[in-house]
C-alpha atoms as a PDB file:
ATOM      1  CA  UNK A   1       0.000   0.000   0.000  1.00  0.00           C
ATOM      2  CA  UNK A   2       1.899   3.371  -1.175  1.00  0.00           C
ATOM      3  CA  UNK A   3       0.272   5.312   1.630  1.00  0.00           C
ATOM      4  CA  UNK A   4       2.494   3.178   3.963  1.00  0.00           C
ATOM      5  CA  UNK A   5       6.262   3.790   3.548  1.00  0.00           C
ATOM      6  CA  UNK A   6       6.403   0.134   5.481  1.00  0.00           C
ATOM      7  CA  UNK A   7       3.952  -2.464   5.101  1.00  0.00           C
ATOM      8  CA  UNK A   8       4.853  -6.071   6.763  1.00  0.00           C
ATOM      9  CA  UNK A   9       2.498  -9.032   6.610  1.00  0.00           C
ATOM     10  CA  UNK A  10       2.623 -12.901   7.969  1.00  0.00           C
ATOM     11  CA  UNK A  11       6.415 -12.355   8.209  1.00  0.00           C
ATOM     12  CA  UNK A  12       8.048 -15.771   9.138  1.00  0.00           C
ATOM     13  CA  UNK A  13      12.023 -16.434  10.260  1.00  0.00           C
ATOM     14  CA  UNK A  14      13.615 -19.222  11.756  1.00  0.00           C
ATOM     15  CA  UNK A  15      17.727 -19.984  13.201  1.00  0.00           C
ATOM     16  CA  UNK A  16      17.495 -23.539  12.555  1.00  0.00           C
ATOM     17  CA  UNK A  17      15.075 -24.387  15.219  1.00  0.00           C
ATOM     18  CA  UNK A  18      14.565 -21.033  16.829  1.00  0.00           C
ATOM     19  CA  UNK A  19      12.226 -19.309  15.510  1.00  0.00           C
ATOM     20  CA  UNK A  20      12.769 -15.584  15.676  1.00  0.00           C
ATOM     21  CA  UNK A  21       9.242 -14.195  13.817  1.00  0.00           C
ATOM     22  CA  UNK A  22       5.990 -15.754  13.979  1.00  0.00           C
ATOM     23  CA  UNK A  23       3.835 -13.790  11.181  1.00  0.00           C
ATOM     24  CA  UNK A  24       4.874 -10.511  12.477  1.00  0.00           C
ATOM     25  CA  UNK A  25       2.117  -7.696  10.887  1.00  0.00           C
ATOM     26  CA  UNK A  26       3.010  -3.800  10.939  1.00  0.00           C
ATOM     27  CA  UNK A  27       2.302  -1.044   9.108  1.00  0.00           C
ATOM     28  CA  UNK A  28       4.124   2.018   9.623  1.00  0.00           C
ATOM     29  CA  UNK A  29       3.046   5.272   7.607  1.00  0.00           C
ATOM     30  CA  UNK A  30       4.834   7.483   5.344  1.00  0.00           C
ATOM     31  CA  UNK A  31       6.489  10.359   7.535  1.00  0.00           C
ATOM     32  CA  UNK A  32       5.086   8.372  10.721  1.00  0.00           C
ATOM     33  CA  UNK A  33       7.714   8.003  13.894  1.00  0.00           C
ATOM     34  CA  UNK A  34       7.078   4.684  14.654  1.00  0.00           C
ATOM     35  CA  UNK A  35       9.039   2.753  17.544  1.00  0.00           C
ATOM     36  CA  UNK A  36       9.337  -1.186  17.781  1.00  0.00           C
ATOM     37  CA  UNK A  37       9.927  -2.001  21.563  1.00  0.00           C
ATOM     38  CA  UNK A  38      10.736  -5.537  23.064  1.00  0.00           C
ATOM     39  CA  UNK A  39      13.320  -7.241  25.216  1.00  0.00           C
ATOM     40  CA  UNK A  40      17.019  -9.189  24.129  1.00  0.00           C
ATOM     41  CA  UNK A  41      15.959 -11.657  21.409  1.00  0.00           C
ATOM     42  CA  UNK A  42      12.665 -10.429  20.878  1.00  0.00           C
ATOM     43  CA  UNK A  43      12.639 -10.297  16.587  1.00  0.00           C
ATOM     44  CA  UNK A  44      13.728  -6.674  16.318  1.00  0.00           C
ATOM     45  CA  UNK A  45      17.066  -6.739  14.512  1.00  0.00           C
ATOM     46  CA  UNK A  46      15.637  -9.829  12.586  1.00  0.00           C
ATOM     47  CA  UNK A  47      12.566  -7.629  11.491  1.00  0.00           C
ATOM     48  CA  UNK A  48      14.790  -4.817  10.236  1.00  0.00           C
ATOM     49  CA  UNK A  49      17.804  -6.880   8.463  1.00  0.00           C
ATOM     50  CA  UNK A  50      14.849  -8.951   6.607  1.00  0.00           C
ATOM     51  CA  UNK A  51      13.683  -5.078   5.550  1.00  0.00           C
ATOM     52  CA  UNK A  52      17.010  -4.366   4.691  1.00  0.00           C
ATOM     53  CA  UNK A  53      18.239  -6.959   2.703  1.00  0.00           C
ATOM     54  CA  UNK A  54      20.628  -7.935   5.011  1.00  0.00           C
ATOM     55  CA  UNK A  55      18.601 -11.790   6.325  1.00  0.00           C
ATOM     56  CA  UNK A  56      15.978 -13.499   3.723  1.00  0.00           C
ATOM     57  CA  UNK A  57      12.390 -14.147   5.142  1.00  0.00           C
ATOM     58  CA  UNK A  58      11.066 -17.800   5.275  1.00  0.00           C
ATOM     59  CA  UNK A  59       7.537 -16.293   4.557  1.00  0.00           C
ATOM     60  CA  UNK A  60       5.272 -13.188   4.044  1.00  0.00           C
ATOM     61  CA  UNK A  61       6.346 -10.058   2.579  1.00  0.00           C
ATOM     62  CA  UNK A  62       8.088  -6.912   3.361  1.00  0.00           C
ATOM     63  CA  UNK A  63       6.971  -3.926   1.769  1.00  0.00           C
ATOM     64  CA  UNK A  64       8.849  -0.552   1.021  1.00  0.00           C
ATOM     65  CA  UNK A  65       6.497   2.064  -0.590  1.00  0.00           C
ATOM     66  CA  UNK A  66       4.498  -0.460  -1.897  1.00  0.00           C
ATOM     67  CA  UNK A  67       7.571  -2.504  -3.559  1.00  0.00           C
ATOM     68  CA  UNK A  68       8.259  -6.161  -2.244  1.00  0.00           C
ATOM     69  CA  UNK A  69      12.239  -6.068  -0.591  1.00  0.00           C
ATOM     70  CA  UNK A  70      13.256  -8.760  -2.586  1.00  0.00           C
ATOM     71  CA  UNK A  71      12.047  -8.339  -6.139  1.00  0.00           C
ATOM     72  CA  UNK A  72      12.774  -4.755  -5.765  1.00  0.00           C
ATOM     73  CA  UNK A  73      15.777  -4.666  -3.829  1.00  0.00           C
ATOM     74  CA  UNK A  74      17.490  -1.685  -5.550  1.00  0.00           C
ATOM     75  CA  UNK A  75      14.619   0.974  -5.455  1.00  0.00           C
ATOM     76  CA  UNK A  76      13.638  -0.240  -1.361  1.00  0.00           C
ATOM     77  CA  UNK A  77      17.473  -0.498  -0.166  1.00  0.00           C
ATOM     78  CA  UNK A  78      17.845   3.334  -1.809  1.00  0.00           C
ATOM     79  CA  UNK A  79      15.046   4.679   0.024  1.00  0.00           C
ATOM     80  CA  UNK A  80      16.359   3.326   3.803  1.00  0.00           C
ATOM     81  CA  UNK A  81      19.299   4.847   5.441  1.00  0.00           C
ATOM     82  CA  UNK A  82      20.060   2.431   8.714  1.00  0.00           C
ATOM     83  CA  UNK A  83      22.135   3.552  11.859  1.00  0.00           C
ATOM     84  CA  UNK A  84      22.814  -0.049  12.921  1.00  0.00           C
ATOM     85  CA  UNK A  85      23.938  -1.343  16.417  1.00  0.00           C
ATOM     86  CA  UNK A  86      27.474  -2.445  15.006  1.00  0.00           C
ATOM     87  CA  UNK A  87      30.405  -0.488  13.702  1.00  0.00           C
ATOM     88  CA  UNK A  88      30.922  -2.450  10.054  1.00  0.00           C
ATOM     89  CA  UNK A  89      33.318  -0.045   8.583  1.00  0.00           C
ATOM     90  CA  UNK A  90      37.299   0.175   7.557  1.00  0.00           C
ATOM     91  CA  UNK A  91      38.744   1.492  10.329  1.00  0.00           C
ATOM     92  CA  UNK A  92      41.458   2.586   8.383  1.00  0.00           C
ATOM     93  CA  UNK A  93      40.069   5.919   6.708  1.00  0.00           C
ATOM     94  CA  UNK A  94      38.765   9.478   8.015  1.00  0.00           C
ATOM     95  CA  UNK A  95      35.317   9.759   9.372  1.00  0.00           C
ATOM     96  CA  UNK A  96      35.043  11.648   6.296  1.00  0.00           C
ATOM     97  CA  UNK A  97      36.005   9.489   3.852  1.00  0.00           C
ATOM     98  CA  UNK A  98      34.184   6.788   4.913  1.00  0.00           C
ATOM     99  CA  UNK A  99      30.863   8.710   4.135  1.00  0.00           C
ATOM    100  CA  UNK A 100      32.215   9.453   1.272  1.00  0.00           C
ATOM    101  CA  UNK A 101      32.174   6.052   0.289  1.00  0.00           C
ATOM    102  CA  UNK A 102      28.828   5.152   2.004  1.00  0.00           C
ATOM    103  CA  UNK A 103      27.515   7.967  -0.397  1.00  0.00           C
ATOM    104  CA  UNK A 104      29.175   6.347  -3.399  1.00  0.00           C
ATOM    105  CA  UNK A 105      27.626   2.824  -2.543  1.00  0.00           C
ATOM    106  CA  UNK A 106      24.288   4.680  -3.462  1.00  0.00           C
ATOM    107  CA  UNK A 107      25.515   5.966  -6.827  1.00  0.00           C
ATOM    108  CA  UNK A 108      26.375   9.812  -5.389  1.00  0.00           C
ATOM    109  CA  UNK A 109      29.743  11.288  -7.028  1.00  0.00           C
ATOM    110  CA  UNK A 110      32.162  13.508  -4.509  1.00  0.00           C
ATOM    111  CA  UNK A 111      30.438  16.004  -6.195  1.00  0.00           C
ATOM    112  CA  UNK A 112      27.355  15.509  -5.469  1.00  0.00           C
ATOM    113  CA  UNK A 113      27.995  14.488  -2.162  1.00  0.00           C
ATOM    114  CA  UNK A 114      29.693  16.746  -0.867  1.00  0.00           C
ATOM    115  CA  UNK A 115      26.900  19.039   0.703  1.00  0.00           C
ATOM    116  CA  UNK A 116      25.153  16.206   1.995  1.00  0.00           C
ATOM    117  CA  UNK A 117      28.435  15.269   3.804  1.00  0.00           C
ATOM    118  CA  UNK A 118      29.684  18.891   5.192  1.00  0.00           C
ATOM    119  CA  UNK A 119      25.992  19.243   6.608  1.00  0.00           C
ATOM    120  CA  UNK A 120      25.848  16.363   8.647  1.00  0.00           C
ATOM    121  CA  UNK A 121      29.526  16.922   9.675  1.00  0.00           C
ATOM    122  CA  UNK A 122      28.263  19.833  11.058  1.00  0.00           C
ATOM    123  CA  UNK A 123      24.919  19.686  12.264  1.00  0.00           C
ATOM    124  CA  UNK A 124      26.149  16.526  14.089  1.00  0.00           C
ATOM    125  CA  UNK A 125      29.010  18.137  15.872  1.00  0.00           C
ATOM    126  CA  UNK A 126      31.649  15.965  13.690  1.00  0.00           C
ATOM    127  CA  UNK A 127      33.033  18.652  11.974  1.00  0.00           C
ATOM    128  CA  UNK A 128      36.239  19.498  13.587  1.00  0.00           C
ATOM    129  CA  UNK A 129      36.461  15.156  13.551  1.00  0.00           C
ATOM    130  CA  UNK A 130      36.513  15.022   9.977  1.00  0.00           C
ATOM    131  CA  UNK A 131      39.792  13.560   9.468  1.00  0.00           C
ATOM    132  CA  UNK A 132      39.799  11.656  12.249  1.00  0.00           C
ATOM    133  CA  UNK A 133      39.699   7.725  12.444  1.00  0.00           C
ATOM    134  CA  UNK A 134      36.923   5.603  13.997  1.00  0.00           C
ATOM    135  CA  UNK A 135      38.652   4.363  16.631  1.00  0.00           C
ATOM    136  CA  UNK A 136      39.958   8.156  17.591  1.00  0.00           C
ATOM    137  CA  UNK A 137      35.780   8.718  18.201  1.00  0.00           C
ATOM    138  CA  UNK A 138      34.662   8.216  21.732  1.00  0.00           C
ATOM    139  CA  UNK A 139      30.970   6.204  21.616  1.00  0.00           C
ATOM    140  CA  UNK A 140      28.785   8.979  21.220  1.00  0.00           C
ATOM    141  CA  UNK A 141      31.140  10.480  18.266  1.00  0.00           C
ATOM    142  CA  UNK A 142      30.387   6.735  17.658  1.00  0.00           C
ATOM    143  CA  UNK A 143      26.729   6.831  17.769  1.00  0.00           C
ATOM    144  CA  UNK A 144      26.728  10.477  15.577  1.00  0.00           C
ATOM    145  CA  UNK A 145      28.969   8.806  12.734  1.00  0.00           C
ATOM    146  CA  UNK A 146      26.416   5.712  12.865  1.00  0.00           C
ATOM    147  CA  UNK A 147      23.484   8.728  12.089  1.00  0.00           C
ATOM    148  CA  UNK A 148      25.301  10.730   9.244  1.00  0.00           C
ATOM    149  CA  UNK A 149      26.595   7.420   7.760  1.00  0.00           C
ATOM    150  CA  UNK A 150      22.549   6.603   7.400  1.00  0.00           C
ATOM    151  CA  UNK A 151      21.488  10.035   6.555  1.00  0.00           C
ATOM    152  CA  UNK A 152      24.420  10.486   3.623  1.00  0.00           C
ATOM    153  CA  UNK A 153      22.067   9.699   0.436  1.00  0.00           C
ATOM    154  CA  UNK A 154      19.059  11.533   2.399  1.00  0.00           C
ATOM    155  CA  UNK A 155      16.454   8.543   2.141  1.00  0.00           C
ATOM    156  CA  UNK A 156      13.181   8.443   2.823  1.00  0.00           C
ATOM    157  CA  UNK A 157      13.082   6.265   5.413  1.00  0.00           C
ATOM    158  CA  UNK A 158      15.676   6.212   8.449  1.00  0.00           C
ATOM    159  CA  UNK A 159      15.881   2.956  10.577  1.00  0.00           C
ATOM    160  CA  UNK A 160      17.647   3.299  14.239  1.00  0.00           C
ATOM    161  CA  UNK A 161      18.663   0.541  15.993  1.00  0.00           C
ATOM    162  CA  UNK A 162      19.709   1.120  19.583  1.00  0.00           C
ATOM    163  CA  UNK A 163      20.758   4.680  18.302  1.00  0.00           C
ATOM    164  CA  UNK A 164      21.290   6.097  21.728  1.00  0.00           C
ATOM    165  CA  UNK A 165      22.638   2.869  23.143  1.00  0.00           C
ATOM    166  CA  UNK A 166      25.866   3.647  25.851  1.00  0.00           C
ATOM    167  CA  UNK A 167      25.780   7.267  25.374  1.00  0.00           C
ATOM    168  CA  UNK A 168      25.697  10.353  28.219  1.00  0.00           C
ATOM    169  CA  UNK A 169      22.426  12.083  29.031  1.00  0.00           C
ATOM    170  CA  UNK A 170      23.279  15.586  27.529  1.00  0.00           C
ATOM    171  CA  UNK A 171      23.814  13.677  24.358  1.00  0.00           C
ATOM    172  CA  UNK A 172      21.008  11.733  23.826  1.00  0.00           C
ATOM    173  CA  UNK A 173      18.475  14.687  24.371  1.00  0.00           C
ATOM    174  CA  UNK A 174      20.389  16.087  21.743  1.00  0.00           C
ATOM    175  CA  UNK A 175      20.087  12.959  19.298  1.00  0.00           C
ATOM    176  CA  UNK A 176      16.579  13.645  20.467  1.00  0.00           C
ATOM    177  CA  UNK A 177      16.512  16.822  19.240  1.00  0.00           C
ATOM    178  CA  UNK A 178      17.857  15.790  15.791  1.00  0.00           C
ATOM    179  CA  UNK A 179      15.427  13.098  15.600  1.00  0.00           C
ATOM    180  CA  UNK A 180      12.436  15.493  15.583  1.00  0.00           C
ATOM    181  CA  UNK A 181      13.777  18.035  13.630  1.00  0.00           C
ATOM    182  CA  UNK A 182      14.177  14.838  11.013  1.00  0.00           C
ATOM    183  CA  UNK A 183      10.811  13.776  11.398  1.00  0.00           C
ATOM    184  CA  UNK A 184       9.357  17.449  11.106  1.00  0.00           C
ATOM    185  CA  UNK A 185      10.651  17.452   7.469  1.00  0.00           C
ATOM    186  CA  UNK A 186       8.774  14.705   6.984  1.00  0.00           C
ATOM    187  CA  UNK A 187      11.178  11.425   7.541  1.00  0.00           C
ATOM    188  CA  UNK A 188       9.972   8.132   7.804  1.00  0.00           C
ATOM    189  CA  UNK A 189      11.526   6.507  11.403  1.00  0.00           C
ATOM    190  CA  UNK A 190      11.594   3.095  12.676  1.00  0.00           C
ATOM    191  CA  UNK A 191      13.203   3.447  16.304  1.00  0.00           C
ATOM    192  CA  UNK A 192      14.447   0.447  18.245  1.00  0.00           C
ATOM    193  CA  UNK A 193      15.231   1.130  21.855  1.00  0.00           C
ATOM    194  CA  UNK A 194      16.051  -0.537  25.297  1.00  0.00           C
ATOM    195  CA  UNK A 195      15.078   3.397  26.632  1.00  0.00           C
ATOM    196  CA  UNK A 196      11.088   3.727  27.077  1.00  0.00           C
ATOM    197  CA  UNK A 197      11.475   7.046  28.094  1.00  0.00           C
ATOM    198  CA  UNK A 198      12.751   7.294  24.512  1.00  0.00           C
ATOM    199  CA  UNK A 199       9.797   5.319  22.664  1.00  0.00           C
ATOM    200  CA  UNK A 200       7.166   7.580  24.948  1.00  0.00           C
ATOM    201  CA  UNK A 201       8.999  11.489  23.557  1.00  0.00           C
ATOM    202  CA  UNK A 202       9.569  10.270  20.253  1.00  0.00           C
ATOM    203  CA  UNK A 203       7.271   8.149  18.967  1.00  0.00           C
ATOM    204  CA  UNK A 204       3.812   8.720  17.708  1.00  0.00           C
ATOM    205  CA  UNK A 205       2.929   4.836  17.907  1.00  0.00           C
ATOM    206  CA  UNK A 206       4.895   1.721  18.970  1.00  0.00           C
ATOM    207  CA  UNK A 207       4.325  -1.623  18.530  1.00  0.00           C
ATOM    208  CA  UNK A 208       5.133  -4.315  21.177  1.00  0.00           C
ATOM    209  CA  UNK A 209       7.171  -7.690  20.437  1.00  0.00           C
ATOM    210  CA  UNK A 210       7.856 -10.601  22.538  1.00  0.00           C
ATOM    211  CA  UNK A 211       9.618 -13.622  21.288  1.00  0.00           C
ATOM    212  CA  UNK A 212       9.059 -13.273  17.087  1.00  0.00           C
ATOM    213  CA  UNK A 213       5.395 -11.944  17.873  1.00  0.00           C
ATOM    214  CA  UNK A 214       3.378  -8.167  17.701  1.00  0.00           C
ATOM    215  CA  UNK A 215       1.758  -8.326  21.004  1.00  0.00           C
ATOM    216  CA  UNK A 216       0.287  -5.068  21.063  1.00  0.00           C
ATOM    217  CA  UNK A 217       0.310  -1.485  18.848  1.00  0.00           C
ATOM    218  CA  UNK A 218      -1.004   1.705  19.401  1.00  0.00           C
ATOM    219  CA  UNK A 219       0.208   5.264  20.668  1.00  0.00           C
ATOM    220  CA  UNK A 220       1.907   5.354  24.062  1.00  0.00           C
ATOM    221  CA  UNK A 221      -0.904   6.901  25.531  1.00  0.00           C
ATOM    222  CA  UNK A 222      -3.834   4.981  23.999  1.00  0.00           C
ATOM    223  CA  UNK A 223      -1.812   1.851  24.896  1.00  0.00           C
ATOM    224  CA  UNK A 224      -1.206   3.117  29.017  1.00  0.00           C
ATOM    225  CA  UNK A 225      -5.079   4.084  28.533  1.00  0.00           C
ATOM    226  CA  UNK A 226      -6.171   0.547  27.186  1.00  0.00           C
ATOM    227  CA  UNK A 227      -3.987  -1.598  29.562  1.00  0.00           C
ATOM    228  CA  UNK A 228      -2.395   0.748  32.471  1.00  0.00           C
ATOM    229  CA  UNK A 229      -3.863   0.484  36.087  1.00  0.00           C
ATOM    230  CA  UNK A 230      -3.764   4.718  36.748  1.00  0.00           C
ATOM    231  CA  UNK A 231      -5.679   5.717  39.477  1.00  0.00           C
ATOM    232  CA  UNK A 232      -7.113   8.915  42.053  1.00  0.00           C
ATOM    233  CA  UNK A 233      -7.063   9.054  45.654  1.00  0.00           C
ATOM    234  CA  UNK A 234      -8.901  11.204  47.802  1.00  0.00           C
ATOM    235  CA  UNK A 235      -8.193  11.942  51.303  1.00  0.00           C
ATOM    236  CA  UNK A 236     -11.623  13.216  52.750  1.00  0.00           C
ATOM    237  CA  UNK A 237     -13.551  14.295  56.029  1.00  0.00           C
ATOM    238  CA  UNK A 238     -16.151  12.913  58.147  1.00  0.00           C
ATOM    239  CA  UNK A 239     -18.379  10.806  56.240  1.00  0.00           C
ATOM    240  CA  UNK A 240     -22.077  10.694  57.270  1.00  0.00           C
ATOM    241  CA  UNK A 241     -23.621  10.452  53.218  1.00  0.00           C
ATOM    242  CA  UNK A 242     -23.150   6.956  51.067  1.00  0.00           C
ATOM    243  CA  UNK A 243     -21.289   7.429  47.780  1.00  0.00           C
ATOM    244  CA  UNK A 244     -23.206   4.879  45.599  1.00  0.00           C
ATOM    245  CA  UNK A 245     -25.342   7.232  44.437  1.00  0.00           C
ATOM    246  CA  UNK A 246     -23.304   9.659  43.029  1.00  0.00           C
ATOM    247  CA  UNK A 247     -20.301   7.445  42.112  1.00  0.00           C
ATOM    248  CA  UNK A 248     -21.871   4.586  39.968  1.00  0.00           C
ATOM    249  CA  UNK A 249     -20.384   5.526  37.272  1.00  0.00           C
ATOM    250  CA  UNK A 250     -16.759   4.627  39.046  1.00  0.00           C
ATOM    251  CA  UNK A 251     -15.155   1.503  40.495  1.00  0.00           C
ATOM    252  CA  UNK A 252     -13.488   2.589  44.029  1.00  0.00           C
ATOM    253  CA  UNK A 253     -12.773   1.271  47.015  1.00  0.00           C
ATOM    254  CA  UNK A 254     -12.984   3.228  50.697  1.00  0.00           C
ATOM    255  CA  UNK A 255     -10.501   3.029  53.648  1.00  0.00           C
ATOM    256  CA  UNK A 256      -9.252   4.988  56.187  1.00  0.00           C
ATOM    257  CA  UNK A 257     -11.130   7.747  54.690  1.00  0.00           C
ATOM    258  CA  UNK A 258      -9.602   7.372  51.747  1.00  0.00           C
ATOM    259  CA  UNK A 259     -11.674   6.840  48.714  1.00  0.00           C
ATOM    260  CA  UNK A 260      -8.984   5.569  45.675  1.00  0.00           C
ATOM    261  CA  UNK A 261     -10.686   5.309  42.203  1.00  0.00           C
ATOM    262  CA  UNK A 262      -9.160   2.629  39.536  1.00  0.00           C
ATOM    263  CA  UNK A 263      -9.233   4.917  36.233  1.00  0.00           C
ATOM    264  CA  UNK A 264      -7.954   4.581  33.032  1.00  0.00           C
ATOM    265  CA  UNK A 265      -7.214   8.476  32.564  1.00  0.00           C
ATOM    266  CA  UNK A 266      -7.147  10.366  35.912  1.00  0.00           C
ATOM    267  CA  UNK A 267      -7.103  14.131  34.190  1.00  0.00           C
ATOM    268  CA  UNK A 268     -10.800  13.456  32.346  1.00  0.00           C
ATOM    269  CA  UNK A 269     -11.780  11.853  35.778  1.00  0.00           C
ATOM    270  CA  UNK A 270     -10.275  13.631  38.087  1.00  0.00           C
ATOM    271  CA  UNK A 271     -12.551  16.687  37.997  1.00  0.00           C
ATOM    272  CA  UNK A 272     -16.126  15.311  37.738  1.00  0.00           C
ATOM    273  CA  UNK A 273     -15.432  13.358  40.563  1.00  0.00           C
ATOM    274  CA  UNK A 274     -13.866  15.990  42.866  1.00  0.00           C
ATOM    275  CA  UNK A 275     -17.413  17.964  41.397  1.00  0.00           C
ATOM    276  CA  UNK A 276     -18.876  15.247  42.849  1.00  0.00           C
ATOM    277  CA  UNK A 277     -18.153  14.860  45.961  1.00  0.00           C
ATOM    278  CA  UNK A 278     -18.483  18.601  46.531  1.00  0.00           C
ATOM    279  CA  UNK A 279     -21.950  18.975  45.675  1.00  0.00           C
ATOM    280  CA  UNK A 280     -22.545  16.112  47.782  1.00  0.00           C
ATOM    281  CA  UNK A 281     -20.875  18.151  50.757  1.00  0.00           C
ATOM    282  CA  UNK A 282     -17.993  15.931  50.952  1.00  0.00           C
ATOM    283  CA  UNK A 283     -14.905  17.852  52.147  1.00  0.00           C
ATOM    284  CA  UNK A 284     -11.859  17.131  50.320  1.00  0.00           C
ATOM    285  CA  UNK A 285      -8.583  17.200  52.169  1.00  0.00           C
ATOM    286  CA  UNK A 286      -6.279  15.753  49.538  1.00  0.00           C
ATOM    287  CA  UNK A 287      -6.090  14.068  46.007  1.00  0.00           C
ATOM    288  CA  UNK A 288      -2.995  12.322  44.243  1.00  0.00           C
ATOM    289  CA  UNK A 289      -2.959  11.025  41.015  1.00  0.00           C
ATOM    290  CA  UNK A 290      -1.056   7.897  39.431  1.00  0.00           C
ATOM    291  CA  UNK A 291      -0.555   7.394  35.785  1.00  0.00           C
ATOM    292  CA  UNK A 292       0.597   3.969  34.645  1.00  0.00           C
ATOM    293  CA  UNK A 293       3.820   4.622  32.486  1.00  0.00           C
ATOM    294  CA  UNK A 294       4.816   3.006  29.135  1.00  0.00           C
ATOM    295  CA  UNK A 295       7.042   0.288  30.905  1.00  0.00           C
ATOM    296  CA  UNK A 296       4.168  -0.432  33.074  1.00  0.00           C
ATOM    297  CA  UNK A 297       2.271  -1.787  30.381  1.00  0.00           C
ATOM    298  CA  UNK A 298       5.947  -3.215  29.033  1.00  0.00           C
ATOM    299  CA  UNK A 299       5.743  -5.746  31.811  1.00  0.00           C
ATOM    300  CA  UNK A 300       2.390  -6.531  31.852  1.00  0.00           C
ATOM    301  CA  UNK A 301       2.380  -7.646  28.448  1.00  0.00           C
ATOM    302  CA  UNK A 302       5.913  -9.023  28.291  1.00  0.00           C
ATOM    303  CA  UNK A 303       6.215 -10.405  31.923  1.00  0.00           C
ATOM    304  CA  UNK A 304      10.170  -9.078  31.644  1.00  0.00           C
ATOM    305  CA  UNK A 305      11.960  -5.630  31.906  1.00  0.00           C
ATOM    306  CA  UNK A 306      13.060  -4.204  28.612  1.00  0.00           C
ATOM    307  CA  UNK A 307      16.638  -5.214  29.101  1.00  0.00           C
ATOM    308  CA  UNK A 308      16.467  -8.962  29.887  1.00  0.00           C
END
């Protein structure tokens, strides 16, 4: 489907007898920022190097702009740029060079690619590290080369696999920052990432997989909505009037003059039922609020912490 820059369907890998995908579905939009979460082994560098050309399916097809991976495999690799999780690169040459070369592999001339190369020098803080070697970069120089070296022949479509992976705070809100600016000019992302924190500011949906399966997709918030445990408490006064009449509509519980509602979004609820309970002379003394988070919903679903 051309409206999709991605489209996956029944997507099928085995190791031998591992299987690492078990008719894996996604679609991911054109200029969407879409993020694949799931712990060690889950199927998420298997679902990208089958996209990439890199591993060959065992069944279903991969989709790039509505052209199969396979029988198409010049046009789709041209349109993805991938910051992968491993250095492959000659660690002989100038960071320079070597994007240079990446550029070339895509059918750019020095000519051509020149501009494209000075600008990500520069607006990735590699300039004055040019003509330096690889292995003179510390890892978040690293992590930047990995990102220009994907960006060189400005594809469509920019796949990031653990692109934050190792590196300092200050850094990674600024990969951040370069991420958004990316996706505001209307790039196509597919984020991997051990960082939820990451999936819930950058991504506008995320899919969840566990052991070669989707077990869940949707935006962070409609998926901490849909399977989160938020809640509301309320510290109040003397009691003397029952609550069943006016709360129905809520599922609480009542102790210690505490009344703590279960609610899937405690900013709509919050305020009808603090209406509530003051027009039904009920004096409030306190409320808190709890939101379920991203990773919440992580280990519900997965039954293991993102790193494991």
């Amino acid at each position: 489907m051309k409206e999709n820059a991605i489209e996956i369907s029944g997507l099928k890998k085995s190791y031998g007898n591992t299987v690492a995908l078990q008719k894996v579905n996604l679609s991911i939009k054109k200029g969407e920022f879409f993020g694949l979460l799931g712990p060690n082994g889950a199927g998420k560098t298997t679902t990208i190097s089958i996209l990439t050309g890199l591993v060959f399916r065992d069944e279903g097809s991969t989709l790039v702009f509505g052209e199969d991976t396979v029988e198409s495999f010049r046009y789709t690799r041209s349109k993805i740029g991938i910051a992968a999780q491993e250095l492959s690169v000659d660690w002989f040459f100038s960071i320079e060079k070597l994007l240079y070369f990446q550029a070339g592999y895509y059918g750019l001339s020095k000519k051509n690619a020149k501009k494209s190369v000075n600008s990500l020098l520069e607006r990735l803080g590699l300039d004055k590290k040019r003509n330096s070697r690889l292995r003179q970069l510390s890892g978040g120089m690293k992590r930047r080369f990995q990102l220009a070296k994907a960006l060189v022949h400005d594809p469509d479509i920019i796949i990031l696999d653990e692109p934050t992976a190792g590196v300092d705070v200050e850094l990674r809100r600024s990969l951040w920052k370069y991420l958004n600016e990316l996706h505001s000019e209307g790039k196509t992302i597919l984020l991997t990432t051990h960082y939820i924190e990451e999936a819930e500011q950058l991504c506008e949906n995320i899919a969840i997989i566990d052991e070669g399966k989707i077990l869940k997709k949707g935006s962070p918030k409609e998926l901490t909505q849909e399977l989160g445990s938020s809640g509301i408490t309320i510290k109040i006064g003397d009691v003397r009037n029952k609550f069943d009449s006016f709360l129905s509509d809520y599922s609480y519980t009542f102790n210690d003059n505490r009344l703590h509602f279960s609610v899937k979004n405690p900013d709509v609820a919050m305020p009808d039922i603090i209406q509530k309970l003051s027009e039904n002379n009920i004096k409030i003394q306190s409320v808190e609020s709890n939101s379920s988070s991203l990773e919440d919903v992580f280990l519900d679903l997965t039954g293991k912490g993102i790193d494991e």
